[in-house]
Protein backbone atom coordinates (compact mmCIF):
# COMPACT_ATOMS: atom_id res chain seq x y z
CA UNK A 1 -24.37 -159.18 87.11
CA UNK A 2 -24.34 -161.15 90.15
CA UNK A 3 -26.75 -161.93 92.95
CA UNK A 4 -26.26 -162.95 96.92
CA UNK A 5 -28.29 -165.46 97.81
CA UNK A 6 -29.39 -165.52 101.95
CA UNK A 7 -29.32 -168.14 104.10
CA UNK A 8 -33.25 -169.14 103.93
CA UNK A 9 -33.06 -168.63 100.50
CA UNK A 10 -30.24 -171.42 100.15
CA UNK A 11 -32.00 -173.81 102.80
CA UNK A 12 -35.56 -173.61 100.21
CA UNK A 13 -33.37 -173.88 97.31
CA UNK A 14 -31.63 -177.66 99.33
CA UNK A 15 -35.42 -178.44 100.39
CA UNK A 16 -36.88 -177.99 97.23
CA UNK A 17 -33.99 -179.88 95.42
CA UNK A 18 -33.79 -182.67 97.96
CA UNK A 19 -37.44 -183.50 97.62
CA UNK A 20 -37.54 -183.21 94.19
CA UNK A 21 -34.40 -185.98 94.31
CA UNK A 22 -36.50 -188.52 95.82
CA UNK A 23 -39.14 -188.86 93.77
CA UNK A 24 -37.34 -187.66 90.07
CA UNK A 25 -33.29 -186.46 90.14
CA UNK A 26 -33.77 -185.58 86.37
CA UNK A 27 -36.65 -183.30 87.59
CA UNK A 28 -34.90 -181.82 90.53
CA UNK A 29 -31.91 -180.97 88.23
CA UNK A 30 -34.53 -179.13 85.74
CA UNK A 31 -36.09 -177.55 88.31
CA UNK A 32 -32.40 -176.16 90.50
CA UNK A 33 -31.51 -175.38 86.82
CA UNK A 34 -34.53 -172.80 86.06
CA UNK A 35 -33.99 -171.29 89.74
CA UNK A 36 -30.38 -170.52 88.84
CA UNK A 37 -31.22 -169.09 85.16
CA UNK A 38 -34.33 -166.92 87.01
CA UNK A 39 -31.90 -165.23 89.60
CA UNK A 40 -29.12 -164.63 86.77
CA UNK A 41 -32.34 -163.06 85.05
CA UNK A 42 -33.09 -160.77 87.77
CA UNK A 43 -29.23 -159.59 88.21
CA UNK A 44 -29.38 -158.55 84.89
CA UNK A 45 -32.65 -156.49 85.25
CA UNK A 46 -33.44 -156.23 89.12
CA UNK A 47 -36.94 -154.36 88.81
CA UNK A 48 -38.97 -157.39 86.64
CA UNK A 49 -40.32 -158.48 89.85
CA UNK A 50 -43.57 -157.31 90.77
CA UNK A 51 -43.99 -156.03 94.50
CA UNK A 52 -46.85 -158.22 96.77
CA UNK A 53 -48.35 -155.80 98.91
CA UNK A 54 -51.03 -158.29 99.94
CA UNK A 55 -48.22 -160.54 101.17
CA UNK A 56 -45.58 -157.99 102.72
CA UNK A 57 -45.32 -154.32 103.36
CA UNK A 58 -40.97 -155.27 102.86
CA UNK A 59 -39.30 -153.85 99.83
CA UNK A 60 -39.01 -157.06 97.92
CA UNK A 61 -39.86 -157.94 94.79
CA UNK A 62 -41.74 -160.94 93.30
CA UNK A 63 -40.78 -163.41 90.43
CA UNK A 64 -42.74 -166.31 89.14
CA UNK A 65 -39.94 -168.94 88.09
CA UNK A 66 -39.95 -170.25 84.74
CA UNK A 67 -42.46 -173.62 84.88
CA UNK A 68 -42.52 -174.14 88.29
CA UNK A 69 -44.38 -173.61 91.26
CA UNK A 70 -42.04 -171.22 93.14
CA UNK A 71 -41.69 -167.58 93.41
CA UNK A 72 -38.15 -165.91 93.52
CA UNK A 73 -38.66 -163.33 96.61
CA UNK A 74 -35.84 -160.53 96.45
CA UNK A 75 -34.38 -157.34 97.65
CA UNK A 76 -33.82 -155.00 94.22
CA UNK A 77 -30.58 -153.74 95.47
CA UNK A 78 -26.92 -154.24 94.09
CA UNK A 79 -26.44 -156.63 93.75
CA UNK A 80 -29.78 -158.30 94.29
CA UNK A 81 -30.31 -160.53 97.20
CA UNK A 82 -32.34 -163.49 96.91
CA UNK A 83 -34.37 -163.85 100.29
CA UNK A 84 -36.57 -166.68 99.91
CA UNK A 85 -37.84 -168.93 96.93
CA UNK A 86 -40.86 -170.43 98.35
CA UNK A 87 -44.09 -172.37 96.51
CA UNK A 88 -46.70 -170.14 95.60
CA UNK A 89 -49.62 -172.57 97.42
CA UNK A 90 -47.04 -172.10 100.36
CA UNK A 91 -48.59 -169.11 103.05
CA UNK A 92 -45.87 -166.63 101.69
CA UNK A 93 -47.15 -163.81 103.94
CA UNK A 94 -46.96 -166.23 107.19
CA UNK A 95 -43.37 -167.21 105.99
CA UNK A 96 -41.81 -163.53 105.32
CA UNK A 97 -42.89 -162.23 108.71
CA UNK A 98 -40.58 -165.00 110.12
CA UNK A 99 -37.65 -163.74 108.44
């Protein structure tokens, strides 16, 4: 399966990898890695996520990502589309409604 993979979703994924860089490129490389392999995941089988209610009344899904910090936010349709990835300390509800 495949995924599509919005515009916010692609500037996190830079943001996240470019700060990562700074500090530890062998991190950031893990870390882009286990994004990637989480999203293929969710192709496969688009309902693992978990809806958020308490963070969004949109139809999107949730999905913790692998040892990290980040959640995979993303539409359960075919083929699934990534929306945001965005840390979990992060205001996710303040962040959706400005999509």
């Amino acid at each position: 399966m495949t995924s599509s993979i919005t515009l916010a979703a692609q500037s996190d994924i830079e943001d996240i990898v470019t700060t990562l860089w700074e500090e530890n490129p062998k991190a950031a490389e893990l870390i882009e890695g286990r994004l990637y392999d989480a999203f293929e995941l969710l192709a496969d089988n688009p309902r693992l996520g978990h809806l958020r209610l308490d963070l969004t009344d949109r139809p999107v899904l949730f999905w913790p990502v692998r040892q990290t910090p980040y959640a995979a936010i993303y539409k359960p349709v075919a083929p699934i589309e990534i929306i945001r990835v965005i840390h979990w300390r992060r205001d996710i509800g303040v962040l959706l409604s400005h999509d």
